[in-house]
N, C-alpha and C. Protein backbone atom coordinates (compact mmCIF):
# COMPACT_ATOMS: atom_id res chain seq x y z
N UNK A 1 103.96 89.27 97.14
CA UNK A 1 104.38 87.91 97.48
C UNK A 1 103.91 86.96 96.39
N UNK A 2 104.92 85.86 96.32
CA UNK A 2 104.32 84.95 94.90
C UNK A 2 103.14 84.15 95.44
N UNK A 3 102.57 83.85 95.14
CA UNK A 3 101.54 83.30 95.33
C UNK A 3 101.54 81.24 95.31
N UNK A 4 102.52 81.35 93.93
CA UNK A 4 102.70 80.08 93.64
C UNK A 4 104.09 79.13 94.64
N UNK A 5 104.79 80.46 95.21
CA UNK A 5 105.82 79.88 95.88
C UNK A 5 105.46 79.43 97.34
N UNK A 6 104.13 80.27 97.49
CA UNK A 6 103.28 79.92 98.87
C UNK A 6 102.68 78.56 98.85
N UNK A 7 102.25 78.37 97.85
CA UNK A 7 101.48 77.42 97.69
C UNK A 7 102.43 75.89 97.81
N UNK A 8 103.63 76.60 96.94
CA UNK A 8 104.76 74.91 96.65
C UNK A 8 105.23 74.79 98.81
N UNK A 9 105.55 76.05 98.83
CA UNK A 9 106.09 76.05 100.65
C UNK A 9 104.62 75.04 101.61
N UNK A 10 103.81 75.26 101.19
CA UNK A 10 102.18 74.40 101.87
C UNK A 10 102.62 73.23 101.54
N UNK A 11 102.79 72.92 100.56
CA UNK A 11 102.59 71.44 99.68
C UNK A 11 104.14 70.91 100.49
N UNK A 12 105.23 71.17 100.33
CA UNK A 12 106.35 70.52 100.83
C UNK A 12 106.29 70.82 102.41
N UNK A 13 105.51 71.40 102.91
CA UNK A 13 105.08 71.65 104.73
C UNK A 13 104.36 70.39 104.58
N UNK A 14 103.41 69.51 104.09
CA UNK A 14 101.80 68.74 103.91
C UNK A 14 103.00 67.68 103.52
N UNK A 15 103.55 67.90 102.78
CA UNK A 15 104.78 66.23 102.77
C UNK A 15 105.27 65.95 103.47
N UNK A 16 106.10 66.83 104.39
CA UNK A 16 107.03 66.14 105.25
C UNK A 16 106.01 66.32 106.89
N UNK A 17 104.88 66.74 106.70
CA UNK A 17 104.38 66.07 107.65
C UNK A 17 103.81 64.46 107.49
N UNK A 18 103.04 64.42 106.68
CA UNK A 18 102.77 63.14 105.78
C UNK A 18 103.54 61.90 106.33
N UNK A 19 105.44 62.61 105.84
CA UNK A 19 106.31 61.09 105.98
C UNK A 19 106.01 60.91 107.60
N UNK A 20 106.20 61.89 108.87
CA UNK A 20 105.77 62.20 109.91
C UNK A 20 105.36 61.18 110.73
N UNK A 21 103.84 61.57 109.72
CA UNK A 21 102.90 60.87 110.50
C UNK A 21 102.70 59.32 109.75
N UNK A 22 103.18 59.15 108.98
CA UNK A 22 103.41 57.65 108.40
C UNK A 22 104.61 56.77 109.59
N UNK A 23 105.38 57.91 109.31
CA UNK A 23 106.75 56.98 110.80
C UNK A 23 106.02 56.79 111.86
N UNK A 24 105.35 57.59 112.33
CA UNK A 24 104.26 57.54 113.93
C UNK A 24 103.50 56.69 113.83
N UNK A 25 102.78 56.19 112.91
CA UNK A 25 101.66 54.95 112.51
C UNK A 25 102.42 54.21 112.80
N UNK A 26 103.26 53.92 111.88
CA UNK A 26 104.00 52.24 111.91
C UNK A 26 104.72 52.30 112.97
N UNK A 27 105.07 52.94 113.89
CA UNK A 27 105.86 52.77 115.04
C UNK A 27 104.77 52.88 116.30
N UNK A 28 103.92 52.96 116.19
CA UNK A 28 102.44 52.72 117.21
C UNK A 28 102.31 51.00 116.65
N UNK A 29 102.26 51.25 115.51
CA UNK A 29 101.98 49.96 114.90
C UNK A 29 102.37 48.70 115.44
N UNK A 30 103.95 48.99 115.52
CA UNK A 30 104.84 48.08 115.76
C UNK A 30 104.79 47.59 117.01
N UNK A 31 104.51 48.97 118.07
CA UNK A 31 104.49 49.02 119.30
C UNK A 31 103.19 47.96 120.33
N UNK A 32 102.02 48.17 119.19
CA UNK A 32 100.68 47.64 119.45
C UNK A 32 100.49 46.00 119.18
N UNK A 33 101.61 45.50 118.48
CA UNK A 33 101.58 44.71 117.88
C UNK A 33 102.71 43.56 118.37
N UNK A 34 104.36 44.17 119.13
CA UNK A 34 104.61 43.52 119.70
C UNK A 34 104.71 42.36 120.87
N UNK A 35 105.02 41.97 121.20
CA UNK A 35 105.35 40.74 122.27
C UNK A 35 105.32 41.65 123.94
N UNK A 36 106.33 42.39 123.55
CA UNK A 36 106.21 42.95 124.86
C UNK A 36 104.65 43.68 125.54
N UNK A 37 104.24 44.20 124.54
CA UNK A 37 102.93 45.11 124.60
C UNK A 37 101.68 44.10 125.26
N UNK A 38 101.55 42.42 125.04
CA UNK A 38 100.92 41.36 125.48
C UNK A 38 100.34 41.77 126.73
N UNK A 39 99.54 42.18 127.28
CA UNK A 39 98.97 42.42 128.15
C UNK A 39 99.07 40.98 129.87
N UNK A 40 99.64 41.85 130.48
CA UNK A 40 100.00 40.89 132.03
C UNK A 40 98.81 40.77 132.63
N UNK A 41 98.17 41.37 132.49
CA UNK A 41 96.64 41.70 133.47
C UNK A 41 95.42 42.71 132.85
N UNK A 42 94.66 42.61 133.66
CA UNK A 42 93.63 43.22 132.78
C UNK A 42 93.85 44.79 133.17
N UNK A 43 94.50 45.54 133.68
CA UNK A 43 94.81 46.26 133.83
C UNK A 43 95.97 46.75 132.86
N UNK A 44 96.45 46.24 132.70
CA UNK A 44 97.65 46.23 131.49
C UNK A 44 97.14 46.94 130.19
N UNK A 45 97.33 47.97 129.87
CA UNK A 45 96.73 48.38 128.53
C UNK A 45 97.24 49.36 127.54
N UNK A 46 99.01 48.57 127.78
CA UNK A 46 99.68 49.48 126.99
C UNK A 46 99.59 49.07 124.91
N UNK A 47 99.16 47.88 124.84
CA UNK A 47 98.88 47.71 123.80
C UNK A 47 97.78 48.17 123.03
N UNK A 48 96.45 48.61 123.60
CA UNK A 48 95.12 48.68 123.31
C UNK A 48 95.71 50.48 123.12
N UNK A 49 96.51 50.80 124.03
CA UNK A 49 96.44 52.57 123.49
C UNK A 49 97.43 52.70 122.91
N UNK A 50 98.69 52.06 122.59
CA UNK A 50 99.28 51.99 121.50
C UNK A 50 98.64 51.87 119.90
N UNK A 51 97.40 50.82 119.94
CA UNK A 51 96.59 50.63 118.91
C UNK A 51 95.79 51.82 118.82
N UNK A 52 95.78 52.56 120.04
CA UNK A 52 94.72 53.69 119.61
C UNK A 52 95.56 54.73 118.96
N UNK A 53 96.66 54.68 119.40
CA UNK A 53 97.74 55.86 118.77
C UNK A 53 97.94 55.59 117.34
N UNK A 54 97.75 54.17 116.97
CA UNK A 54 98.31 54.03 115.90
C UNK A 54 97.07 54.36 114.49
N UNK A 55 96.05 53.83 114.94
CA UNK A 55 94.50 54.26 114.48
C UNK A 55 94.64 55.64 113.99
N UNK A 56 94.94 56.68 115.13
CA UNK A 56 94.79 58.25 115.29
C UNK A 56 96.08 59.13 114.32
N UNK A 57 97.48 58.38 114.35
CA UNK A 57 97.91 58.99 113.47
C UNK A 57 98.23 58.33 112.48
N UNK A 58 97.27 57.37 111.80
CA UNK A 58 97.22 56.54 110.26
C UNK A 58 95.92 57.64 109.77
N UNK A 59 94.59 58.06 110.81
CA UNK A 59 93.82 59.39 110.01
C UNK A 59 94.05 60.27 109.92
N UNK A 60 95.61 60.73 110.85
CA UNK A 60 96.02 62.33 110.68
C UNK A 60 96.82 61.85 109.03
N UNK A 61 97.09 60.78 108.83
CA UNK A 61 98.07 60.80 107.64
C UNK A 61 96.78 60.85 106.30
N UNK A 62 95.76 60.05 106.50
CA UNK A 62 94.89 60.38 105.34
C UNK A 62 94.51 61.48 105.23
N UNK A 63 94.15 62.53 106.46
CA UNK A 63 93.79 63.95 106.34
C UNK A 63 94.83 64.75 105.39
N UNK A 64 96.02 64.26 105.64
CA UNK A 64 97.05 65.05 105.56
C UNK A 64 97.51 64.46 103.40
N UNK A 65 97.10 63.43 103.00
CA UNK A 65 97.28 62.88 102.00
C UNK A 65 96.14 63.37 101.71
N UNK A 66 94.92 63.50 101.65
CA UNK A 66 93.99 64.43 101.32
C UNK A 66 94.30 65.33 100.95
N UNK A 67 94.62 66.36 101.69
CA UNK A 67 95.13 68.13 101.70
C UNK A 67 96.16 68.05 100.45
N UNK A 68 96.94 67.10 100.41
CA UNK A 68 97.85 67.19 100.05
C UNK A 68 97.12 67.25 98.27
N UNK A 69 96.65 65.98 97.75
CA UNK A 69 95.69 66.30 96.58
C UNK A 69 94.69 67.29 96.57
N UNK A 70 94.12 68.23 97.24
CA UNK A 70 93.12 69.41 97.14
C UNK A 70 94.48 70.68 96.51
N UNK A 71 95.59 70.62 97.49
CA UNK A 71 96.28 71.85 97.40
C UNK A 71 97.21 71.49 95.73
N UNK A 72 97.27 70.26 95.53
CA UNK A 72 98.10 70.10 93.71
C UNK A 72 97.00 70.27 92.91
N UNK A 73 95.76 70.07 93.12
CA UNK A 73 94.77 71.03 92.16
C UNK A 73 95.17 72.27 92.01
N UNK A 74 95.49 72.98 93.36
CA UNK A 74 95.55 74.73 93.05
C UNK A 74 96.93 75.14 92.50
N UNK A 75 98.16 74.05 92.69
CA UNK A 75 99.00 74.34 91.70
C UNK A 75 98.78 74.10 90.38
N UNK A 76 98.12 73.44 90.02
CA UNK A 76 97.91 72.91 88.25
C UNK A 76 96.72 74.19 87.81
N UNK A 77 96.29 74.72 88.80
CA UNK A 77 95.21 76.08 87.92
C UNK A 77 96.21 77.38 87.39
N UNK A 78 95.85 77.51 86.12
CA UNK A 78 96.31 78.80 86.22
C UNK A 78 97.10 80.22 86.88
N UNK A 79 97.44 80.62 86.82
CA UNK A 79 97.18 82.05 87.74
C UNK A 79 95.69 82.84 87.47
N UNK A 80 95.47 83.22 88.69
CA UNK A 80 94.43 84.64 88.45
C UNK A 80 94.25 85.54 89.24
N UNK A 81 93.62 86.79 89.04
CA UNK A 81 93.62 88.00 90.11
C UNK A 81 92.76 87.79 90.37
N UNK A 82 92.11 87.14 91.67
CA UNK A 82 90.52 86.80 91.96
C UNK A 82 90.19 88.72 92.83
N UNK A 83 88.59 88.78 92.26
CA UNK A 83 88.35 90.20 93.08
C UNK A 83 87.71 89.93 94.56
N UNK A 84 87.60 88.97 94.97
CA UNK A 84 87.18 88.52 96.44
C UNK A 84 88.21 87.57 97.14
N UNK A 85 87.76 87.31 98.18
CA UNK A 85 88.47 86.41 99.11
C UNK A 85 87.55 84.81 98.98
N UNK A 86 88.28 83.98 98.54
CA UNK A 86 87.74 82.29 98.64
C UNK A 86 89.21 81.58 98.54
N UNK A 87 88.52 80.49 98.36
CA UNK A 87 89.45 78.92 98.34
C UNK A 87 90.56 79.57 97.36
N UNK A 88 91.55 79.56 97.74
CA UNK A 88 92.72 79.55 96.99
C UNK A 88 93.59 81.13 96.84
N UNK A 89 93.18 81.93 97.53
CA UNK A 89 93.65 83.47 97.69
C UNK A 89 94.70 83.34 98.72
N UNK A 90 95.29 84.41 98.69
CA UNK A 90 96.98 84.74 99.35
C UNK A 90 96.02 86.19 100.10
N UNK A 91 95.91 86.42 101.02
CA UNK A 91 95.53 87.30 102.05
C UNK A 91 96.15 88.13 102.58
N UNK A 92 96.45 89.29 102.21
CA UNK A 92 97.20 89.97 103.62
C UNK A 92 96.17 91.18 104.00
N UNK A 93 95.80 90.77 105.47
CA UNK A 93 95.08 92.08 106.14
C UNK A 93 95.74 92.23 107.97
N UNK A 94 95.74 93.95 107.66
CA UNK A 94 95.95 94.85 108.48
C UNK A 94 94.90 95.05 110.15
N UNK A 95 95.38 94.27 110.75
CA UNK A 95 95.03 94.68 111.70
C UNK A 95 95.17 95.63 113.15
N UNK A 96 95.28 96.51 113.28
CA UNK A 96 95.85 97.36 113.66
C UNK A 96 97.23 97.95 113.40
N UNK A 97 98.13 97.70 113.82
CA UNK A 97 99.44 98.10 113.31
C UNK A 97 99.75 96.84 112.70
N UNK A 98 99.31 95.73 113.43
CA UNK A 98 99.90 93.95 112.57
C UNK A 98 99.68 94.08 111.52
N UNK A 99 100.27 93.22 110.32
CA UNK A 99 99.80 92.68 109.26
C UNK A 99 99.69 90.99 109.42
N UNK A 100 99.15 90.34 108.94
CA UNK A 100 99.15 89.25 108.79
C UNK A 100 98.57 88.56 107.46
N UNK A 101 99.43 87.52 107.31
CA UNK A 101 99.55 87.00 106.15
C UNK A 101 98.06 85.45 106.22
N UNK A 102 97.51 85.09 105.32
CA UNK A 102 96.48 83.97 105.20
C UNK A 102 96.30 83.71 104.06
N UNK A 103 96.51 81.92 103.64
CA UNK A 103 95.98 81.58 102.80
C UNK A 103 94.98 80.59 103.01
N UNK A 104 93.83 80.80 101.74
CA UNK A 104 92.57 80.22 102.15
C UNK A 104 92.45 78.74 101.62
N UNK A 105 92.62 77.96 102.42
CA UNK A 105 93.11 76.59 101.34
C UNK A 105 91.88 75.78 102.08
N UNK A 106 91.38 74.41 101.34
CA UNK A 106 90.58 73.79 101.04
C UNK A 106 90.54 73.19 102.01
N UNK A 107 92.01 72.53 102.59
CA UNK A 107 91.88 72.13 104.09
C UNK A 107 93.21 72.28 104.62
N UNK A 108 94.10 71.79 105.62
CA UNK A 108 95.04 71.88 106.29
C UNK A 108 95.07 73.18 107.25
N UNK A 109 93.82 73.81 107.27
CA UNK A 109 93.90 75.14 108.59
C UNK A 109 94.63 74.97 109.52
N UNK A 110 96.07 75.74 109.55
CA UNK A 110 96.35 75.83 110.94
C UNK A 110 97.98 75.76 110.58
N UNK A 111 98.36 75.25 109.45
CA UNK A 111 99.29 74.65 108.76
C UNK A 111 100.42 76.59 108.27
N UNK A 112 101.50 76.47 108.87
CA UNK A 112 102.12 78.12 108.75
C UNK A 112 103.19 77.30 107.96
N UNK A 113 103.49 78.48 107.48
CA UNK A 113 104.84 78.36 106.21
C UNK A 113 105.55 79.82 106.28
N UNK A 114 106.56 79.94 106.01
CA UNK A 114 107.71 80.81 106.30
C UNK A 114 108.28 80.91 104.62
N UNK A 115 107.74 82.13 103.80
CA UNK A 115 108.43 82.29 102.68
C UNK A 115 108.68 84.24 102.43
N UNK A 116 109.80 83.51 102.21
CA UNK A 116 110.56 85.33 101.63
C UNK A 116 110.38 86.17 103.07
N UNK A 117 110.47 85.50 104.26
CA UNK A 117 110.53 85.86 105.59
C UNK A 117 109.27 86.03 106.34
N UNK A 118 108.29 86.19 105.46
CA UNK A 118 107.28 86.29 106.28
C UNK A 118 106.26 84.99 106.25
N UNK A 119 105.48 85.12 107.92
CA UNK A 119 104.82 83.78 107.81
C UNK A 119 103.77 84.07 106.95
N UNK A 120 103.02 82.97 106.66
CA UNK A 120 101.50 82.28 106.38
C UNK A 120 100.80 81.59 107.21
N UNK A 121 99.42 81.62 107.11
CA UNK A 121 98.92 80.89 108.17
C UNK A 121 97.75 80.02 107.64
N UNK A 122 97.70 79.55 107.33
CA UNK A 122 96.64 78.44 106.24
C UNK A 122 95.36 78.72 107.10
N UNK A 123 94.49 79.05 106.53
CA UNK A 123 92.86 78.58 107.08
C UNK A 123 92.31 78.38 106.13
N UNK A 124 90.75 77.97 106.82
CA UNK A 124 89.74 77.44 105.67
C UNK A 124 88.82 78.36 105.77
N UNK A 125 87.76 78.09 104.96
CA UNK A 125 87.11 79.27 104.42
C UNK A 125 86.12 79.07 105.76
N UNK A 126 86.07 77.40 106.11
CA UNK A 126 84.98 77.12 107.37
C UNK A 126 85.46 77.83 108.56
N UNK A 127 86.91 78.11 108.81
CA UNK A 127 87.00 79.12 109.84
C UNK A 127 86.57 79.95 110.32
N UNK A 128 86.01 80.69 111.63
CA UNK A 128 85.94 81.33 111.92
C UNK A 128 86.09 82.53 111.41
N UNK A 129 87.96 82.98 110.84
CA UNK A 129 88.37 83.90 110.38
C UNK A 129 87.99 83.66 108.50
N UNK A 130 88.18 82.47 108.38
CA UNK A 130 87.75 82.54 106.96
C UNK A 130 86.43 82.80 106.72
N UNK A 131 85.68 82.49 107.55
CA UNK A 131 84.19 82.94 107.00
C UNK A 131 84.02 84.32 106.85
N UNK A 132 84.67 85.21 108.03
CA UNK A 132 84.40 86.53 107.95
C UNK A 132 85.42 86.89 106.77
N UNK A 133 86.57 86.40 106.38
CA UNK A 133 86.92 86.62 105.08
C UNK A 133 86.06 87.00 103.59
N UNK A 134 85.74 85.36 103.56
CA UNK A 134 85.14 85.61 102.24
C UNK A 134 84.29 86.32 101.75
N UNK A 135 84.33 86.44 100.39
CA UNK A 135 83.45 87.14 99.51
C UNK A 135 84.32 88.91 99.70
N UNK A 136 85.04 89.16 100.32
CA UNK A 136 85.28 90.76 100.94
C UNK A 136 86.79 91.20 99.51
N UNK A 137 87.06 92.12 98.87
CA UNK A 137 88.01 91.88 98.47
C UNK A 137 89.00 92.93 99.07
N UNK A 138 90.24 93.30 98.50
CA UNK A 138 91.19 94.62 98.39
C UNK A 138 90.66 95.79 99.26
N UNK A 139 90.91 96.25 99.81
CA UNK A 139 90.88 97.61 100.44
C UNK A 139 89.35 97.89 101.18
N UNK A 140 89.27 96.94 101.22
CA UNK A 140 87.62 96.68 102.00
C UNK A 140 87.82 96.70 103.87
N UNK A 141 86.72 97.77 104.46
CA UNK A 141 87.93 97.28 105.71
C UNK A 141 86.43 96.92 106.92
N UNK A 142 86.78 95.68 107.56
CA UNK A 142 85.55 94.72 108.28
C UNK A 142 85.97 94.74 109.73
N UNK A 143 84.44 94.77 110.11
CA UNK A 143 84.71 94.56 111.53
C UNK A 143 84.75 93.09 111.52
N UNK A 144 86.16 92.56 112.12
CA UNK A 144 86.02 91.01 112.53
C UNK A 144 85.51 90.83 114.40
N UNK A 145 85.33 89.52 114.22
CA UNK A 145 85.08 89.23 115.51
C UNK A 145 86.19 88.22 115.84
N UNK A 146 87.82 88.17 116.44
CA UNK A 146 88.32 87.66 116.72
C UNK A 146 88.66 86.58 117.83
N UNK A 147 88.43 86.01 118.36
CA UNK A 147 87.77 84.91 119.24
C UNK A 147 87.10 85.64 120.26
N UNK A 148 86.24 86.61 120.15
CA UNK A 148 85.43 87.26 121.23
C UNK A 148 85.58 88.65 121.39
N UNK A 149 86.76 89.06 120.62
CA UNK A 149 87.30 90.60 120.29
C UNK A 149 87.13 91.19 119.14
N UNK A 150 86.46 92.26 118.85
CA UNK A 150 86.02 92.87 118.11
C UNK A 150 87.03 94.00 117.79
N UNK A 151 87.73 93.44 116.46
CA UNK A 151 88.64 94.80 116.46
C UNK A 151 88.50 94.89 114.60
N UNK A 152 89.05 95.98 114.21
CA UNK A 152 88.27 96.27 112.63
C UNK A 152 89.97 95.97 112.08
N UNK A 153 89.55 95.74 110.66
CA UNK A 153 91.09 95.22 109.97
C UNK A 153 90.65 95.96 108.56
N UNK A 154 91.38 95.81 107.75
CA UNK A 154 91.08 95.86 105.97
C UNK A 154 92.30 94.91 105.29
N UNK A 155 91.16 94.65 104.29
CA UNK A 155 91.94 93.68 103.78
C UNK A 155 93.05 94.60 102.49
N UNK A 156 94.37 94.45 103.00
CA UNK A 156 95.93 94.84 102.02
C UNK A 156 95.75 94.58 100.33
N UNK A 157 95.71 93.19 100.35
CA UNK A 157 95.49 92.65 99.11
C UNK A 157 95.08 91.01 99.13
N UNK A 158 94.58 91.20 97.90
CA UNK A 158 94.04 89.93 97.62
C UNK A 158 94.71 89.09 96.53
N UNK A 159 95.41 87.61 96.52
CA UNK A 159 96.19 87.25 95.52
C UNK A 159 95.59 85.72 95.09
């Protein structure tokens, strides 16, 4: 799998969430801010959680404009064959008959992309699964601890 085409599929997934959550701000925004929203009573508090909505996804948009500059660093590096698992590897390990696909990115965990048919599944290295990742390379095979299940995998390859 290309590695670099994974990476561009993250980056244009991290944009058009971006515009997303920019439309959701300003339309909390708008919402928090209108005439109608004016509170009738003190009970009335469709404006105050409109403002909270709007607060909550103006930091999902900096998270997400964040990620977005960590992951165009890892397009502007080079290529390389790293011999372990860290920040910036293409993952595929075998877990029982599954395979599953992971890339280890700096942030946006959780974030899947769909290239050349198969998914991706973004984590961080602070994950759970990324921690037991790293440092492990190619044909190495680990007992993980999967949210409380202990089942053994090896890692396919490392990119």
């Amino acid at each position: 799998m290309n590695k670099a085409a994974v990476l561009e599929a993250i980056v244009e997934r991290l944009q058009a969430d971006l515009a997303l959550y920019a439309k959701a701000a300003d339309s909390a925004r708008a919402e928090a801010t209108d005439e109608q929203s004016k509170a009738e009573n003190k009970y009335d508090t469709r404006g105050l959680e409109a403002s909270y909505l709007a607060r909550g996804q103006s930091r999902q948009a900096r998270e997400t404009e964040t990620a977005l500059e960590q992951f165009a660093v890892l397009l502007r590096q080079p290529p390389a064959t790293p011999q372990v698992i860290g920040v910036g590897c293409l993952v595929e390990l075998k877990i029982g008959r599954e395979t599953a696909r992971y890339f280890i990115g700096p942030r946006a965990g959780g974030t899947e992309v769909t290239v050349d048919g198969q998914e991706i599944l973004v984590i961080t290295s602070q994950s759970p699964l990324g921690k037991q990742l790293t440092g492990h390379g190619a044909g190495e095979r680990l007992a993980l601890d999967l949210g409380g299940q202990a089942k053994e995998g090896r890692v396919v390859s490392v990119a």
